[in-house]
N, C-alpha and C. Protein backbone atom coordinates (compact mmCIF):
# COMPACT_ATOMS: atom_id res chain seq x y z
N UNK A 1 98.72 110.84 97.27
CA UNK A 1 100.04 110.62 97.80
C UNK A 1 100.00 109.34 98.60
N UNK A 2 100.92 108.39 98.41
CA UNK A 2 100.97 107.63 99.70
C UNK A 2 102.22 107.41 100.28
N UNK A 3 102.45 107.00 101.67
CA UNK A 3 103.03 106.93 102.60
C UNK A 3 102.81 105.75 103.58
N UNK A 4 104.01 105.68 103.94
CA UNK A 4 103.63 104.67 105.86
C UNK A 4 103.10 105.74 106.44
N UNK A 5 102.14 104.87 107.25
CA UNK A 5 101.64 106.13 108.03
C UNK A 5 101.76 105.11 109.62
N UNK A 6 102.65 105.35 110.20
CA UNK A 6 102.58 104.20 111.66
C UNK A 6 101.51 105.15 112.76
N UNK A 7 101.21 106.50 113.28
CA UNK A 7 100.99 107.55 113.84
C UNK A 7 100.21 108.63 113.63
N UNK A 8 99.16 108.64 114.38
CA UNK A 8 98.26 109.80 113.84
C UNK A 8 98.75 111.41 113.75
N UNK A 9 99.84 111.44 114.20
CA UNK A 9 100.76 112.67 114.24
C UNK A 9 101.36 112.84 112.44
N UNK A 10 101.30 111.51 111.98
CA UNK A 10 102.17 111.74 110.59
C UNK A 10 100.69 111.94 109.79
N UNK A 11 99.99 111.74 109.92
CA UNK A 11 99.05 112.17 109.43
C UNK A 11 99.04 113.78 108.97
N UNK A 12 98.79 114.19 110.09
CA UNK A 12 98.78 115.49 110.74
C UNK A 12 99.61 116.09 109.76
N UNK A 13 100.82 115.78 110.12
CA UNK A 13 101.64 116.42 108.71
C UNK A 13 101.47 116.07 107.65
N UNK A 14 101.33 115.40 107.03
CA UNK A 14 100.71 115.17 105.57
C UNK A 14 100.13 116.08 105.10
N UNK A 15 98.72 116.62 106.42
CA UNK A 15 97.90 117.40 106.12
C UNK A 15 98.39 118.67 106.05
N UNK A 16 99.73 119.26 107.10
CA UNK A 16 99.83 120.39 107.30
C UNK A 16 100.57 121.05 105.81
N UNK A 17 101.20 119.48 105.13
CA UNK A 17 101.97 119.90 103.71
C UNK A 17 100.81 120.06 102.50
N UNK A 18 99.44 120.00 102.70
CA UNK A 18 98.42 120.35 101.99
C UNK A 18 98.34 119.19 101.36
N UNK A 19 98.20 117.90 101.74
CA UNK A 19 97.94 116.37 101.31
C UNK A 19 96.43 116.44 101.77
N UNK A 20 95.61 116.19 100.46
CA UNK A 20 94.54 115.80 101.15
C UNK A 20 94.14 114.82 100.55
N UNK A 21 94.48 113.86 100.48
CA UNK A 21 94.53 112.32 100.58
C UNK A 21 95.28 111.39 100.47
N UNK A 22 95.30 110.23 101.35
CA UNK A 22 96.61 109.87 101.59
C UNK A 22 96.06 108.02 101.40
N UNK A 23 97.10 107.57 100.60
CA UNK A 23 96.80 106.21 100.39
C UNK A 23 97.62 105.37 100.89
N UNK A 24 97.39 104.38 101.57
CA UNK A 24 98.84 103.74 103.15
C UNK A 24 98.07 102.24 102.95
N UNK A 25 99.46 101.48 103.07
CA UNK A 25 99.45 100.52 103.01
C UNK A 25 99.60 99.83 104.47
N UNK A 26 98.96 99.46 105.51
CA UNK A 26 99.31 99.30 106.96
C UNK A 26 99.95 97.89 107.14
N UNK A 27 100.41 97.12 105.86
CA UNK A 27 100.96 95.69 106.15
C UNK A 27 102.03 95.89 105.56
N UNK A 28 103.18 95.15 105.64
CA UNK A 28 103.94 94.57 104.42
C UNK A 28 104.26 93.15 103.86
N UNK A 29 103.61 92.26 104.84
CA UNK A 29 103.29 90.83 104.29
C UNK A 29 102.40 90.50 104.21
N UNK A 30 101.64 89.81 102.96
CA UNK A 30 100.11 89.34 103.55
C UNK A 30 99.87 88.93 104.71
N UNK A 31 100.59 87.68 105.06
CA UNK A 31 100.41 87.00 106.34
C UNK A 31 100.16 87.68 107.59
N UNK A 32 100.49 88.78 107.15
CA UNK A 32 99.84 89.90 108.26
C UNK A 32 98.94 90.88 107.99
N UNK A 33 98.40 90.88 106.97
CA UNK A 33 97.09 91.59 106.68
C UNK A 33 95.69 91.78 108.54
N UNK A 34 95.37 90.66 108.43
CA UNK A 34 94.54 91.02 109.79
C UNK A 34 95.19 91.26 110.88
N UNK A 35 96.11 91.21 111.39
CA UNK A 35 96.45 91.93 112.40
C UNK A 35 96.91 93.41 112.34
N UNK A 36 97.33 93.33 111.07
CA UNK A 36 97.57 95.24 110.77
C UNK A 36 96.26 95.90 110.61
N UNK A 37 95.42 95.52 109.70
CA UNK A 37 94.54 95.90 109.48
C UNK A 37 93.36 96.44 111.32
N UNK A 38 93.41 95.53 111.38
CA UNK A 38 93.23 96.18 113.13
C UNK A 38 93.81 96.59 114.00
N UNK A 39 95.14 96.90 113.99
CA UNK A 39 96.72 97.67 114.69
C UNK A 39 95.70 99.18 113.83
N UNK A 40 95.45 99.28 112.70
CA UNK A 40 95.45 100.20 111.97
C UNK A 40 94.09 100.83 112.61
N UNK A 41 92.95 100.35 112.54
CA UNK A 41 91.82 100.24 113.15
C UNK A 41 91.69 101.43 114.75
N UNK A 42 92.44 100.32 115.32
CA UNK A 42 92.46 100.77 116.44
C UNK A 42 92.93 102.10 116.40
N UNK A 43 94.13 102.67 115.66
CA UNK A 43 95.09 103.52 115.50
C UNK A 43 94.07 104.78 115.31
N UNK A 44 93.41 104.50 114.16
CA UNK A 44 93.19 105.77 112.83
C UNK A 44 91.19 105.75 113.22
N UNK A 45 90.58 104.97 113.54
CA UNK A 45 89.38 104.92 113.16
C UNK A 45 88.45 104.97 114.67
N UNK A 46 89.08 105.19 115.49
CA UNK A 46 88.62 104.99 117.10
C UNK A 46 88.42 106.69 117.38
C-alpha cells in the first residue's frame, strides 16, 4: 500500500487497518529530496 505518511500516528493506523507494509514517498519535488529525506529520518527512524 502506499500513502503520505507526514506522522507516526498515521502509521499507526495503517497498521491498525492490517497494512503491513507501507511504501511513502516523503518528497514531492526532487529539489527537495535531502531535506525530506531527513525531515523523514528524524520523524520515523529515531
Amino acid at each position: 500500500m502506499g500513502g503520505r505518511v507526514e506522522a507516526p500516528e498515521e502509521v499507526e493506523r495503517f497498521a491498525t487497518a492490517g497494512v503491513d507494509r507501507l511504501i511513502v514517498s516523503p518528497w514531492g519535488r526532487t529539489r527537495d529530496v535531502p531535506a525530506a529525506l531527513e525531515l523523514f529520518a528524524t520523524r520515523f527512524l529515531t
